[in-house]
Protein backbone atom coordinates (compact mmCIF):
# COMPACT_ATOMS: atom_id res chain seq x y z
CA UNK A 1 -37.23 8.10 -27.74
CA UNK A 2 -38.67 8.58 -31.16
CA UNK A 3 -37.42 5.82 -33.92
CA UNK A 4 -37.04 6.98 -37.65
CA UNK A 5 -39.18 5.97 -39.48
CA UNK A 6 -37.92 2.96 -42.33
CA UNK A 7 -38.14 2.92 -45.92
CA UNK A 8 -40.44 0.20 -47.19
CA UNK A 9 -39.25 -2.13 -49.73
CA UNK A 10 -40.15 -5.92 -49.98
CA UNK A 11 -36.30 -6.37 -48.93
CA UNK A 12 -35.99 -4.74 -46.16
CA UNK A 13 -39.20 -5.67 -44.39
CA UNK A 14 -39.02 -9.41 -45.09
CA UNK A 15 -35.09 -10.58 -44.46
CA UNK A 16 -35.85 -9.11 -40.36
CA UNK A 17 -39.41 -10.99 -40.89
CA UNK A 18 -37.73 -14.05 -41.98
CA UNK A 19 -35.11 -14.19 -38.89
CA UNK A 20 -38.04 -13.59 -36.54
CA UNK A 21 -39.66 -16.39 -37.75
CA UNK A 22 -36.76 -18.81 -37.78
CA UNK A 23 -36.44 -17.78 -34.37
CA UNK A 24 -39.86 -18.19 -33.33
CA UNK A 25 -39.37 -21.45 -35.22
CA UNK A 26 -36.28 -23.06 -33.18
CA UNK A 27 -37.99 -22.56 -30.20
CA UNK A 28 -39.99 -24.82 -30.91
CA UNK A 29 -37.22 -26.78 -32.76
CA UNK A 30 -35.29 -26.26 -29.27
CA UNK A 31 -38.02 -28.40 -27.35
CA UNK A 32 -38.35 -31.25 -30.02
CA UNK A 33 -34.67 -31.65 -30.04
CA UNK A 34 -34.05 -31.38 -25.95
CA UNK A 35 -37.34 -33.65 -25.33
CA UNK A 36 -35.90 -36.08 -27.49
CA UNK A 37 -33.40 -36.38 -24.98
CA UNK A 38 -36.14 -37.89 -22.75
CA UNK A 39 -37.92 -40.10 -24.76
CA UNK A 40 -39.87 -40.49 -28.28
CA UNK A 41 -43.03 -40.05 -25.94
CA UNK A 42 -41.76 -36.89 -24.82
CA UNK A 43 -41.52 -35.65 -28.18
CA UNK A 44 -45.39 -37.02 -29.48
CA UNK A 45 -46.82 -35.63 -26.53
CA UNK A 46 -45.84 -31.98 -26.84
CA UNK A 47 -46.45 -32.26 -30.62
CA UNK A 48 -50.33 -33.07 -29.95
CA UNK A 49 -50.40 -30.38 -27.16
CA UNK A 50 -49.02 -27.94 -29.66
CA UNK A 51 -51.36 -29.06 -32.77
CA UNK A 52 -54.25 -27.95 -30.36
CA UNK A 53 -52.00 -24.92 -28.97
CA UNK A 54 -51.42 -23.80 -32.65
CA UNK A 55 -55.24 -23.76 -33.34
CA UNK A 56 -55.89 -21.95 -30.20
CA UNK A 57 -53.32 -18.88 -31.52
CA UNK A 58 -54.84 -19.18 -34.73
CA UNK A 59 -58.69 -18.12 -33.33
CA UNK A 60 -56.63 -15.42 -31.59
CA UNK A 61 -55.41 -13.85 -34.85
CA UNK A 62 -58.65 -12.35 -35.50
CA UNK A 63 -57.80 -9.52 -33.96
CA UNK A 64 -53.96 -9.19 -35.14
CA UNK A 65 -54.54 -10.11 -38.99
CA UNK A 66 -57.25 -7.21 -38.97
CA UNK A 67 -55.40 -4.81 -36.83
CA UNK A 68 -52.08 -5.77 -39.34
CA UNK A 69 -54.50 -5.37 -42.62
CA UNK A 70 -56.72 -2.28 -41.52
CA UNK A 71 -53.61 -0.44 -39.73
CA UNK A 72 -51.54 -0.58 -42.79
CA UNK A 73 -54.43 0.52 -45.09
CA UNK A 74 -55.03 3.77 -42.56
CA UNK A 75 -51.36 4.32 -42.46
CA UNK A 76 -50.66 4.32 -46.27
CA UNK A 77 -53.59 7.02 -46.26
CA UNK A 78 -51.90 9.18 -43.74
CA UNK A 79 -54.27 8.98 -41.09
CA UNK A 80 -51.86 7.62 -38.13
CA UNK A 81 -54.37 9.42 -35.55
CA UNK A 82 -57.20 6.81 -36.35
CA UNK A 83 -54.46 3.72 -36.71
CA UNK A 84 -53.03 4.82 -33.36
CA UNK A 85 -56.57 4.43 -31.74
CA UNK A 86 -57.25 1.25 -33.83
CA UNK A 87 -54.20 -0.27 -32.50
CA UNK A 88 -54.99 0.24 -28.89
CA UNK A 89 -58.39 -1.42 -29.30
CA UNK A 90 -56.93 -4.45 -31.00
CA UNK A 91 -54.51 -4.40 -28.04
CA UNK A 92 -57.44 -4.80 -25.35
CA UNK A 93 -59.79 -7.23 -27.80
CA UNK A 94 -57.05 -9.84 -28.11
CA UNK A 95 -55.85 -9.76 -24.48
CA UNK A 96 -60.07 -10.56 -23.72
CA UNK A 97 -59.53 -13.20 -26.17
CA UNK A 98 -56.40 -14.62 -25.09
CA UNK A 99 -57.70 -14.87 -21.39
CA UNK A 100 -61.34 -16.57 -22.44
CA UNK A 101 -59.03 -19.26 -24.47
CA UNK A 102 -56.71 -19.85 -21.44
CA UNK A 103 -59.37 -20.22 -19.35
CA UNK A 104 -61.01 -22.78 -21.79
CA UNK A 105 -57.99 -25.13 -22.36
CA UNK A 106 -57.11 -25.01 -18.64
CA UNK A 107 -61.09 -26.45 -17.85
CA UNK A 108 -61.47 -28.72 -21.22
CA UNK A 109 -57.94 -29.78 -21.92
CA UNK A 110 -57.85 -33.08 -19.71
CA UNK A 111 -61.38 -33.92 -21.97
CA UNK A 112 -59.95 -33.22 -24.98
CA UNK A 113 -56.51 -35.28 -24.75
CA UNK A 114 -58.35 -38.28 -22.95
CA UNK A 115 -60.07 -38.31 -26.70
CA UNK A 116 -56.92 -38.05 -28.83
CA UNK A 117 -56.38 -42.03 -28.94
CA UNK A 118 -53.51 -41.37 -26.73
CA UNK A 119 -52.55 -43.22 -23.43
CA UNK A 120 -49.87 -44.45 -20.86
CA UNK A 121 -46.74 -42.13 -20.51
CA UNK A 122 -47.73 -40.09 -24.02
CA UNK A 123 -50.76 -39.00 -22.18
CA UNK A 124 -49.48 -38.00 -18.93
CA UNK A 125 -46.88 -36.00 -20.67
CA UNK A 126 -49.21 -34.35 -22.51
CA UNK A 127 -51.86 -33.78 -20.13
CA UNK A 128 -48.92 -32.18 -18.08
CA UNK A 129 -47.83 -29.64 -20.75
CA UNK A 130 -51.22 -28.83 -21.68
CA UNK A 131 -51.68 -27.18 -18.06
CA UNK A 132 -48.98 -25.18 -18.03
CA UNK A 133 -48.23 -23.92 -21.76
CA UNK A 134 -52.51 -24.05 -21.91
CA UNK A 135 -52.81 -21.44 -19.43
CA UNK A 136 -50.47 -18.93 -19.99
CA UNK A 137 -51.45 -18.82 -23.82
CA UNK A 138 -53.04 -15.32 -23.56
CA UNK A 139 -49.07 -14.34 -23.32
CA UNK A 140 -49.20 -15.26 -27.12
CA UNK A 141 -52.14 -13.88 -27.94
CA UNK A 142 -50.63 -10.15 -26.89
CA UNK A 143 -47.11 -10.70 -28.91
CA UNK A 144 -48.74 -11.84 -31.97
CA UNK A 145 -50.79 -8.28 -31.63
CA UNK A 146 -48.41 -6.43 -31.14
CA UNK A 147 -45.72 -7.82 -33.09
CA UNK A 148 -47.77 -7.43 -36.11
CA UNK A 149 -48.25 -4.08 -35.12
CA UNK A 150 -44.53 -3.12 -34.96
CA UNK A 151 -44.17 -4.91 -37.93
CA UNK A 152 -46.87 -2.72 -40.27
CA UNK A 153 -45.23 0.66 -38.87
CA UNK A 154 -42.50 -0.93 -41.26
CA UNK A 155 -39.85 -1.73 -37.79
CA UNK A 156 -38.95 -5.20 -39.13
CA UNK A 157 -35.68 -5.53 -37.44
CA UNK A 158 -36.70 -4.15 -33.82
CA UNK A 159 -39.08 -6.97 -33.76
CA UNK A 160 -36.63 -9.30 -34.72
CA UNK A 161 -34.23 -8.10 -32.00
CA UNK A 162 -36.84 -9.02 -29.42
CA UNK A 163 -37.79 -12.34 -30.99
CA UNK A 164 -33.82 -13.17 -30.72
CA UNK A 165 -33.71 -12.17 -26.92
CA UNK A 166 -36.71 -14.68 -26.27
CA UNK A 167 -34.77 -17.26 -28.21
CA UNK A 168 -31.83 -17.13 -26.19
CA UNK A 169 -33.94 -17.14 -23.50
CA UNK A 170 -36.11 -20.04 -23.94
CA UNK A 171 -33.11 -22.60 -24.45
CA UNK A 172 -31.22 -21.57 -21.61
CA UNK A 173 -34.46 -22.18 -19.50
CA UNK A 174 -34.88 -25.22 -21.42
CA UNK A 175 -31.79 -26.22 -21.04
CA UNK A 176 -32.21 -25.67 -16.65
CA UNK A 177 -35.59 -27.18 -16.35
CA UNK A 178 -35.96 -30.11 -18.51
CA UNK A 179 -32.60 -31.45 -17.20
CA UNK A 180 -32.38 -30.32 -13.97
CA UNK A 181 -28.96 -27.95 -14.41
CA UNK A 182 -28.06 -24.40 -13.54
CA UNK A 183 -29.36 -25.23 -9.75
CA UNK A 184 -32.39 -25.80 -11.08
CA UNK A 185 -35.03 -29.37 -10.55
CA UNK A 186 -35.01 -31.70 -13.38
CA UNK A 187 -38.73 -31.02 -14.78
CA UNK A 188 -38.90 -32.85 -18.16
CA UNK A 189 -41.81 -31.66 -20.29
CA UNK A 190 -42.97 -29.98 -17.31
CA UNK A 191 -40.03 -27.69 -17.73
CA UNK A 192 -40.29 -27.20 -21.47
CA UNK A 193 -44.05 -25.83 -20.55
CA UNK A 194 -42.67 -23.35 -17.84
CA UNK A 195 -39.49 -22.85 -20.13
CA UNK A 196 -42.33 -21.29 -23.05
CA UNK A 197 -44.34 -18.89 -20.43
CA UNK A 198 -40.98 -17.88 -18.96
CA UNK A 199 -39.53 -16.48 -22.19
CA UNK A 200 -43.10 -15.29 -23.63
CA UNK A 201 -43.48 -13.21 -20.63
CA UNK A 202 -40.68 -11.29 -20.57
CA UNK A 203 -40.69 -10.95 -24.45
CA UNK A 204 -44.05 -9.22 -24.03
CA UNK A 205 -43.08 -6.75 -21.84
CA UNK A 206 -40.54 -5.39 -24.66
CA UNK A 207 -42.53 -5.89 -27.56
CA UNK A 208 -44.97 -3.31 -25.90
CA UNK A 209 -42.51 -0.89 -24.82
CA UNK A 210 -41.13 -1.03 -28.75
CA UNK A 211 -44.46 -0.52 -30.17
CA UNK A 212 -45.27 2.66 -27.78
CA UNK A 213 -41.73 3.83 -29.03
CA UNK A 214 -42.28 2.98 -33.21
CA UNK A 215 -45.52 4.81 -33.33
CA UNK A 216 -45.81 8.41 -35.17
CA UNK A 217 -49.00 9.02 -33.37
CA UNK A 218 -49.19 6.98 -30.20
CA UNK A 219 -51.83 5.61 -28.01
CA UNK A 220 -53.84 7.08 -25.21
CA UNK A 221 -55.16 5.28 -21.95
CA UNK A 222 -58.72 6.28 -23.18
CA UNK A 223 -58.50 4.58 -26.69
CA UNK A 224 -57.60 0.85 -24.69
CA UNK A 225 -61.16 1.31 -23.48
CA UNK A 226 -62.73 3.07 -26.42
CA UNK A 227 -64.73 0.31 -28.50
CA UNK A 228 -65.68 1.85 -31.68
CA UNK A 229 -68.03 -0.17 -33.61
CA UNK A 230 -66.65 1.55 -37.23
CA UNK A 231 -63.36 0.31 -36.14
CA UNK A 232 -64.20 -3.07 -34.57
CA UNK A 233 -66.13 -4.02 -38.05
CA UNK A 234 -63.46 -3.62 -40.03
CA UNK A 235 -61.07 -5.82 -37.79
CA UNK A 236 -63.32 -8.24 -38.16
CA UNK A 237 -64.05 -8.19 -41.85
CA UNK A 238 -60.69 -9.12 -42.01
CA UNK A 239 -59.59 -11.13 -39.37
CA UNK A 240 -62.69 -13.37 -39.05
CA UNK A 241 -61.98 -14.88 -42.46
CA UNK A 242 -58.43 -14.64 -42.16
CA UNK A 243 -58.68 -16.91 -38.73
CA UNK A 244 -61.76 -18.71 -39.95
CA UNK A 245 -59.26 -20.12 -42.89
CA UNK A 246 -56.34 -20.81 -40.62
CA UNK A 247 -58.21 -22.44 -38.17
CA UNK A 248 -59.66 -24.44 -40.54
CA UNK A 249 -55.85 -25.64 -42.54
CA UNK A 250 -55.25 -26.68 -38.68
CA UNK A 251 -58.18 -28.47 -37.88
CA UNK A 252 -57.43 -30.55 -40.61
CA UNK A 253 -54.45 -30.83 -39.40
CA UNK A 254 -55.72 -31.96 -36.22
CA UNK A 255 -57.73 -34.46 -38.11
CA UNK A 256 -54.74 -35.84 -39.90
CA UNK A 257 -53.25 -35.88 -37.25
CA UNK A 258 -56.32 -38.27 -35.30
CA UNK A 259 -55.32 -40.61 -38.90
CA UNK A 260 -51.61 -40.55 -37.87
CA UNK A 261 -52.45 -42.27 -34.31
CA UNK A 262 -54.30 -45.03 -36.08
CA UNK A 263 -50.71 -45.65 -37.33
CA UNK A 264 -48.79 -46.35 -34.01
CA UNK A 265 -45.98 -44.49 -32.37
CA UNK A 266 -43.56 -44.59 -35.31
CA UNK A 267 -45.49 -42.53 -37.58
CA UNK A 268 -47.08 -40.34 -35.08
CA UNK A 269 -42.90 -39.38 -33.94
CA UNK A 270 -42.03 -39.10 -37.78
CA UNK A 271 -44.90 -36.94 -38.30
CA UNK A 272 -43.40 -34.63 -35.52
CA UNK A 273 -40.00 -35.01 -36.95
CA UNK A 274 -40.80 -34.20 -40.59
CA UNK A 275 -43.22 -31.16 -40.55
CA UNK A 276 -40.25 -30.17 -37.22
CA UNK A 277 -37.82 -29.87 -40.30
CA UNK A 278 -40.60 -28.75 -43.81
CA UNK A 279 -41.27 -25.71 -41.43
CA UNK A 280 -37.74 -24.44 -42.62
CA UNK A 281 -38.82 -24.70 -46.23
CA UNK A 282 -41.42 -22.59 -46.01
CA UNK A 283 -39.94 -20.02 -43.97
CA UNK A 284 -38.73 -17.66 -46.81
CA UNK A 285 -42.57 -17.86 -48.45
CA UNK A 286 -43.89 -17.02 -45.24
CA UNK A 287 -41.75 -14.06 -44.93
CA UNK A 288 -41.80 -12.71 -48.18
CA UNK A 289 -45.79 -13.05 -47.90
CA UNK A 290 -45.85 -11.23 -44.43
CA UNK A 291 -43.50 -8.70 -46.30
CA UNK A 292 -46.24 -8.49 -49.33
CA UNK A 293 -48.89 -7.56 -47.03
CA UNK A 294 -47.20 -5.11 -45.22
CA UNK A 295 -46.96 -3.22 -49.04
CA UNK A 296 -49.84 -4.08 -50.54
CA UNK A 297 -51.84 -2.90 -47.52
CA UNK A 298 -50.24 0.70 -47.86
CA UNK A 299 -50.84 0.64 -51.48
CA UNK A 300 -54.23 -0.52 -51.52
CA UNK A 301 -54.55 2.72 -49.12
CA UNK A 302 -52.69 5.03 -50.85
CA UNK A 303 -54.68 4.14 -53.71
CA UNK A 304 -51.93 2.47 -55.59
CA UNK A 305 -53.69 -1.03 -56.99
CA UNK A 306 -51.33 -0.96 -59.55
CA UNK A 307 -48.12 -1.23 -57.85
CA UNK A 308 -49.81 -3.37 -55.08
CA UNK A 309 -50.74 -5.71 -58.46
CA UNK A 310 -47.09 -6.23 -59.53
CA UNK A 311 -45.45 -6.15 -56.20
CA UNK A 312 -47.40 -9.40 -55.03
CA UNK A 313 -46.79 -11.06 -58.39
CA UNK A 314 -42.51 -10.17 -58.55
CA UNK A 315 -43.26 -11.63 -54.71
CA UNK A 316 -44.61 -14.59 -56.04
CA UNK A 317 -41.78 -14.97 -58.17
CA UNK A 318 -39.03 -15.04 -55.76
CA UNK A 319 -41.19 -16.78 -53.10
CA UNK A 320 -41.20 -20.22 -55.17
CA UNK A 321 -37.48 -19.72 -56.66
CA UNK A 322 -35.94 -19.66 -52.92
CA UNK A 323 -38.42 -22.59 -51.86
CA UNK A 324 -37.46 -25.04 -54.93
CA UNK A 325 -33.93 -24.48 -54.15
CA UNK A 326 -33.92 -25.14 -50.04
CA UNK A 327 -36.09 -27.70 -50.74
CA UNK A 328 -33.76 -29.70 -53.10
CA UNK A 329 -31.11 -28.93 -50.22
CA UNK A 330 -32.95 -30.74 -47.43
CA UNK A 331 -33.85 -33.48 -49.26
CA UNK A 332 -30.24 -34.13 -50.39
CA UNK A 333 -29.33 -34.25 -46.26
CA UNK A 334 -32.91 -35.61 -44.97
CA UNK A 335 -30.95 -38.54 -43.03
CA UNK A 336 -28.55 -36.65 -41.47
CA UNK A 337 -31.36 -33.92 -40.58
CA UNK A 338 -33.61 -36.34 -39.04
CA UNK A 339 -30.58 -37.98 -37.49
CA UNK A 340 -30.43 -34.69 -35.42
CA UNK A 341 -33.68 -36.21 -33.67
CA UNK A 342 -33.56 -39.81 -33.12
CA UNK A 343 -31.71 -42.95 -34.11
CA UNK A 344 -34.97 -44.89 -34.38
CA UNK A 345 -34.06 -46.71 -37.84
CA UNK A 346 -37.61 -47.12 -38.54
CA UNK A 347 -38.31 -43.78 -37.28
CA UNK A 348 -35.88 -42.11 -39.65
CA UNK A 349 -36.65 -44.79 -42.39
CA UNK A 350 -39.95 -43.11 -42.77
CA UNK A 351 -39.68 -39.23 -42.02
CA UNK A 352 -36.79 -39.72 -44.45
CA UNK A 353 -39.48 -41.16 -47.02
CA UNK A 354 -41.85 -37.86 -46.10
CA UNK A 355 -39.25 -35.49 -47.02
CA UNK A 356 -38.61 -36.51 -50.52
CA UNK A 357 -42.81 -35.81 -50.85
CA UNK A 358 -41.77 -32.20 -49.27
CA UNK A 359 -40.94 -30.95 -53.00
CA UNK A 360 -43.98 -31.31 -54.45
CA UNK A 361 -45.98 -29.97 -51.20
CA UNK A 362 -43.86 -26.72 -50.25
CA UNK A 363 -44.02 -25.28 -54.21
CA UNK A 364 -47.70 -24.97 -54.24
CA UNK A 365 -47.70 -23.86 -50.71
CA UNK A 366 -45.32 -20.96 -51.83
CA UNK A 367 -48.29 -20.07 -53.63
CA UNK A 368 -50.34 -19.84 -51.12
CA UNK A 369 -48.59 -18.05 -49.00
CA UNK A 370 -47.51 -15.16 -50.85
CA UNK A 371 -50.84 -14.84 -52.40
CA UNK A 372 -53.38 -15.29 -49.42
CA UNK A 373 -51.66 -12.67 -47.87
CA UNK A 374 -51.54 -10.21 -51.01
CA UNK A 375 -55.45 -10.91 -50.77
CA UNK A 376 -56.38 -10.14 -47.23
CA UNK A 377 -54.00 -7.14 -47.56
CA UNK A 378 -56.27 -5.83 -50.42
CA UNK A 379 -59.42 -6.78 -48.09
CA UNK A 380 -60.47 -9.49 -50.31
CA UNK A 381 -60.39 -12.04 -47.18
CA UNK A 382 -63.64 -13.89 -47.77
CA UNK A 383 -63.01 -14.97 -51.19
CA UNK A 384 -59.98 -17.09 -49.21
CA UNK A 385 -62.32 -18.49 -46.79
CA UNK A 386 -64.74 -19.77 -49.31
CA UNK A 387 -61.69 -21.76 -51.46
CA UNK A 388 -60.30 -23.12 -47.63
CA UNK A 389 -64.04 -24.90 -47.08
CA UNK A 390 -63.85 -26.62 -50.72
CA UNK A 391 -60.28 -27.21 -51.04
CA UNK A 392 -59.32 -28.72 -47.35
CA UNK A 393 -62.14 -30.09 -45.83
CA UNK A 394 -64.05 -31.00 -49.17
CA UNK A 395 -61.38 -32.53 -51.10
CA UNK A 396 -58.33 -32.47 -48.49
CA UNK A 397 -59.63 -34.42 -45.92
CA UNK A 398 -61.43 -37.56 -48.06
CA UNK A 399 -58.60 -37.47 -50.05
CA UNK A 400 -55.86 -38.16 -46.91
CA UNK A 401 -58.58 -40.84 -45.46
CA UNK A 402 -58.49 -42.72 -48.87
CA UNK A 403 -55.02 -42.60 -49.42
CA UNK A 404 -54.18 -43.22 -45.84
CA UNK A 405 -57.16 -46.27 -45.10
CA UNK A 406 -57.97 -47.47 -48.25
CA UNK A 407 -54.84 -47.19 -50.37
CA UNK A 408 -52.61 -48.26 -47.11
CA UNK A 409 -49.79 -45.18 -48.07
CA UNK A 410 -49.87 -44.17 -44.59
CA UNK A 411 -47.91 -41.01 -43.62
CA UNK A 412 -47.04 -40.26 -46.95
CA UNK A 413 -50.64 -40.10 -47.68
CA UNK A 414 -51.35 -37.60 -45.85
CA UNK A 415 -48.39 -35.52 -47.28
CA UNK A 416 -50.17 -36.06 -50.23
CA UNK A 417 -53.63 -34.67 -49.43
CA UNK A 418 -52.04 -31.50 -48.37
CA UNK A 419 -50.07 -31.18 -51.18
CA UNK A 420 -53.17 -31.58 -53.15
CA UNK A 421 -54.52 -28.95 -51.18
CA UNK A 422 -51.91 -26.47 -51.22
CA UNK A 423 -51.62 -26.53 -55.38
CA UNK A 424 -54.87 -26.74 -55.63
CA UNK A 425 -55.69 -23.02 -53.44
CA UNK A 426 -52.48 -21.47 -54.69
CA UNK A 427 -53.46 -21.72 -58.44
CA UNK A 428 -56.68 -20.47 -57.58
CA UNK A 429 -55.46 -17.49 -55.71
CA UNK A 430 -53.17 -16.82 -58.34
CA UNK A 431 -56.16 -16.21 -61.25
CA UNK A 432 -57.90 -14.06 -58.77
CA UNK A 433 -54.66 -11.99 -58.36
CA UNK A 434 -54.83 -11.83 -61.97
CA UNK A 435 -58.20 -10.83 -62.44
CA UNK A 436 -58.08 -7.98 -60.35
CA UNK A 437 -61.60 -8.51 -58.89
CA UNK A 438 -59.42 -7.85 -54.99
CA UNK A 439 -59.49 -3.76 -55.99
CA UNK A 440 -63.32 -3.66 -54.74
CA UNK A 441 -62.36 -4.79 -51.38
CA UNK A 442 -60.58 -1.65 -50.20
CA UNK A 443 -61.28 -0.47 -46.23
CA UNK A 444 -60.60 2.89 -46.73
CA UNK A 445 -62.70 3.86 -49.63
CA UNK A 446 -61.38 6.40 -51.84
CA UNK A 447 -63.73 9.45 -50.41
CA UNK A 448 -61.90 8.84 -46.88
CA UNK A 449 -58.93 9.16 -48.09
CA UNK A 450 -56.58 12.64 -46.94
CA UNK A 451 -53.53 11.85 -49.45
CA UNK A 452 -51.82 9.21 -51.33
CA UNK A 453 -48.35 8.24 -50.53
CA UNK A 454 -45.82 6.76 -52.62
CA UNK A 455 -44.32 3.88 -51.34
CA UNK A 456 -40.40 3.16 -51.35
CA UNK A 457 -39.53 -0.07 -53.10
């Protein structure tokens, strides 16, 4: 079956982006909300498994934010051959990846929760999760792959179809295991664990059927096993920074998050609660960034840094209009939203306090978002990994100790720091956009280069 090929417009790749994300999104939104029907404990034990999980897919993206970047600069110069073989190689570099970080959390992960501060019940839940959704992580590290992949050929909406069957999936599992319905044993988090490999699994298996079908020029067994060193450089030129930079936004997440235990159970389950709901706020920046990439990429190969230079700004634009406005929504409804969760007063007391901070955090981090991405599209990745050392763990990090130690603000502290972080990146991204200096960074200089294409917007 051979799928027509889309017409690429900021539009029409993002709104299927955004609906895969949500998705990806309320599964995890799905286990907060059905472990909460266990206990509190439940919930702050899978939300330190998953801070560690999180940072684990991160280091996996090295391969799938270069494949995504390099990919869509090959394809915008009309050389699908060469992306066809690059793709395949990503392909076989993540799933080495994936398997050398399962293997690594399944050996280390006892060690590293036994020195997270946590203990009693919150540890044995976690220590049981870890196990399970620890080992079979190399499952993620082939979706996000090959998702990106489908997404650069410009098939939004097939991967969103997928991304909806795994949804559906994952709660009913959820909904058999951690209760003990459908015939099934009543596993708790243990079944919220198996629930997540369950769905992954068979999500993978049509995610790489898809991306066989979307290509124009498809892979070959011999180019899985073909490790060009041309190729394998320019993956990582990309996706090292790109990965070096998220990993380092989460480990100081992880390091707030070694502040929040300091603060006791209530704010480590409002942390969980709050950042469980400001995901949704960001969504539509994350999207329209993901979108941005996907078009500045193919400009910046078709030799287009013109439209690549307004598209990421008009981006910009509607990137921090949408988050202002479902911002101000939440925050009118925070206490019915975090009623969803728990009716711990002092619980929702204080992730309602967090929200109203949420306005001030998620604008600058629409910034950031829409820009970073319009920046590693263009190839200019290590300018964003130099600004991620200063801003997070130079100023970030003291900043959220003295606000949360030394100033006694606690929780909303830390929502502080990051928001201080997050302006403090986005503005900076924004005068390099501006200055243009991204247009030396191209992959595919212009001598390589068969034809330009123009780009539908």
């Amino acid at each position: 079956m051979d799928v027509p090929k889309p017409s690429l417009g900021l539009f029409r790749l993002t709104w299927p982006i955004f609906l895969e994300l949500l998705l990806f999104m309320l599964m995890g939104t799905s286990d907060t909300l059905m472990l909460s029907g266990v206990s509190d404990e439940a919930v702050s034990a899978v939300g330190v498994v998953n801070q560690y999980i999180s940072l684990c897919i991160l280091i996996m993206n090295v391969i799938s934010h270069g494949a995504s970047i390099v990919v869509a600069q090959y394809l915008g110069a009309r050389r699908s051959a060469e992306a066809a073989r690059i793709s395949a190689l990503a392909i076989t570099l993540n799933l080495l990846l994936g398997l050398v970080v399962s293997a690594t959390l399944l050996l280390l992960g006892g060690f590293i929760l036994s020195h997270m501060n946590l203990e009693g019940v919150v540890l044995a839940h976690a220590q049981a999760y870890m196990r399970i959704a620890g080992g079979f992580i190399f499952l993620q590290a082939l979706i996000n792959v090959i998702a990106a992949l489908i997404r650069t050929y410009g098939f939004t909406r097939q991967s969103m179809y997928v991304s909806l069957g795994m949804n559906v999936l994952h709660v009913l599992c959820n909904y058999a295991l951690i209760f003990g319905h459908l015939g099934m044993p009543e596993l708790g988090v243990t079944g919220a664990a198996v629930s997540t490999g369950v769905s992954r699994a068979a999500a993978l298996v049509v995610f790489a059927w898809m991306l066989y079908q979307v290509m124009d020029v498809r892979m070959v067994p011999r180019d899985f096993v073909t490790f060009s060193g041309e190729y394998i450089r320019k993956l990582l030129k990309v996706g090292v920074p790109a990965a070096i930079e998220q990993v380092t936004y989460h480990s100081c997440q992880t390091v707030f998050l070694y502040y929040v235990t300091f603060l006791g159970p209530t704010a480590l389950a409002s942390r969980q609660y709050a950042m469980a709901i400001s995901q949704y706020v960001f969504l539509c920046s994350l999207a329209i960034g993901m979108g941005t990439a996907i078009l500045v990429g193919r400009m910046v190969g078709a030799s287009q840094p013109d439209a690549a230079y307004r598209q990421a700004l008009a981006s910009l634009k509607w990137a921090v209009a949408i988050t202002v406005l479902v911002d101000v929504l939440v925050i009118l409804v925070r206490q019915p939203l975090v009623g969803l969760f728990t009716t711990n007063g002092d619980i929702l007391l204080l992730t309602s306090r967090v929200i109203l901070l949420s306005l001030l955090l998620e604008s600058g981090r629409s910034f950031n978002l829409v820009l970073v991405n319009a920046l590693r599209a263009a190839g200019d990745a290590q300018f964003t990994v130099y600004m991620a050392f200063i801003s997070m763990v130079c100023m970030s990090l003291p900043l959220g100790y003295l606000l949360v130690f030394k100033l006694q603000l606690g929780l909303p502290g830390i929502w502080l720091a990051i928001a201080a972080d997050e302006w403090t990146r986005g503005l900076v991204f924004w005068y390099r956009w501006k200055s243009r200096a991204w247009e030396r960074h191209s992959l595919v200089a212009p001598q390589e280069q068969t034809a330009t294409v123009a780009l539908g917007g």
